[in-house]
Protein backbone atom coordinates (compact mmCIF):
# COMPACT_ATOMS: atom_id res chain seq x y z
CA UNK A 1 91.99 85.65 111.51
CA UNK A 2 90.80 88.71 113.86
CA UNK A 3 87.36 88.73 114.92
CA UNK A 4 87.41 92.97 114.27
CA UNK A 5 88.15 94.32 111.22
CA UNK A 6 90.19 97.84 111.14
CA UNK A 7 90.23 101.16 109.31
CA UNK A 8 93.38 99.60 107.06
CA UNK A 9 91.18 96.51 106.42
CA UNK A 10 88.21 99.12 105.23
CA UNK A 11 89.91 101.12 103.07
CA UNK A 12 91.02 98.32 101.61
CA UNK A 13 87.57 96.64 100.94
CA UNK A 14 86.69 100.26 99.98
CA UNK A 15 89.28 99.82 96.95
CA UNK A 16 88.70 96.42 95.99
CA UNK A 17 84.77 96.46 96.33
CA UNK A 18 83.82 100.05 95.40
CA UNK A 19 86.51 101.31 93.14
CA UNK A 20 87.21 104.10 96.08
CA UNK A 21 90.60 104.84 97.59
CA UNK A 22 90.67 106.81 101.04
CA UNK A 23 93.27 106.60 103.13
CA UNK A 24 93.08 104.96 106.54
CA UNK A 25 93.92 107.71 108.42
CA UNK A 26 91.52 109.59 106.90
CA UNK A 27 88.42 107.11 107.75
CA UNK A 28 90.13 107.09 111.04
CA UNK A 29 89.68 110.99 111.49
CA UNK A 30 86.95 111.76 109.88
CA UNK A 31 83.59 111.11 110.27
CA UNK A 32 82.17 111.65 106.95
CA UNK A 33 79.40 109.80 105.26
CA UNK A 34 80.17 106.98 102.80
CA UNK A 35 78.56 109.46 99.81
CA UNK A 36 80.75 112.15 100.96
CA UNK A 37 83.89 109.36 99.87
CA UNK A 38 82.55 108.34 96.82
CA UNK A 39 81.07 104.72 98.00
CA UNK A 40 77.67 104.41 96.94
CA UNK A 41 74.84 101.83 98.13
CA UNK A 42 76.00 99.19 95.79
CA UNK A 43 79.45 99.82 96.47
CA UNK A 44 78.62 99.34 100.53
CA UNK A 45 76.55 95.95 99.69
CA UNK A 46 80.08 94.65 97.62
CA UNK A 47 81.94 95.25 101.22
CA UNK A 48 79.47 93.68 102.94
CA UNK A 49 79.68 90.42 100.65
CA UNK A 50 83.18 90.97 100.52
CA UNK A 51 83.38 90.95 104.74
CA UNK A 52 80.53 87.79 104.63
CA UNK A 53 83.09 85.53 102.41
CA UNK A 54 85.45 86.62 104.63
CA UNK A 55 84.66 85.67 107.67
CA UNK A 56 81.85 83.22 107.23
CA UNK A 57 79.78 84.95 108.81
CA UNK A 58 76.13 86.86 107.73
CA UNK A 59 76.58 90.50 108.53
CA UNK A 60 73.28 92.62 109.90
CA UNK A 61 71.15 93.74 107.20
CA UNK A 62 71.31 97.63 108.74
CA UNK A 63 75.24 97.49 107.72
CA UNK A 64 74.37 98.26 104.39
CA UNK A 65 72.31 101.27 105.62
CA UNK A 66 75.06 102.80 108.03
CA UNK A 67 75.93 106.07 107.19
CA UNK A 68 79.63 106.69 108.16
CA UNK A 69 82.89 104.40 108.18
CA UNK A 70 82.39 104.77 111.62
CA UNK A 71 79.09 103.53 112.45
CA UNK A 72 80.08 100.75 109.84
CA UNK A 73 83.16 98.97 111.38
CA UNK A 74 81.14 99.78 115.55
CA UNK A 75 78.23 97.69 113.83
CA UNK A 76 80.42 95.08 111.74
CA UNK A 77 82.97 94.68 114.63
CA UNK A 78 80.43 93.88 117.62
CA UNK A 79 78.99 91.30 115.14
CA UNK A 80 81.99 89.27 114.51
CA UNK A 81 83.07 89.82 117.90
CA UNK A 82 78.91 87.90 118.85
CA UNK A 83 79.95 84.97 116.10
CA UNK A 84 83.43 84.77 117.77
């Protein structure tokens, strides 16, 4: 299993966890907040859970508080990269 997750990997959990579909390449381009795609606090918290079954490993309590896709997978990434 990879220690990062990608943009694919999000949209995906975006799907399955919040009921949102974006495509990859647009979380890729774009920088736009999570409420500007339709994911929601609750929706965020499901990815989170989703991403802590996952991998086994507790994600940072400011994940469900980032703002963008962006900030998400930077913060996300360089914590599974710490556990790896």
């Amino acid at each position: 299993m990879t220690t990062q997750i990608t943009v694919e990997e999000l949209a995906a959990l975006m799907k399955q966890a919040a009921g949102v579909t974006v495509p990859p390449e647009q979380l890729a381009l774009d920088d736009q907040g999570f409420d500007a795609l339709g994911v929601d606090s609750l929706g965020l918290l499901g990815i989170v859970g989703e991403l802590e079954n996952r991998h086994g490993t507790p994600m940072p309590p400011d994940a469900e508080r980032c703002k963008t896709p962006r900030q998400f997978l930077d913060l996300v990434n360089s914590t599974l990269m710490a556990g790896a």
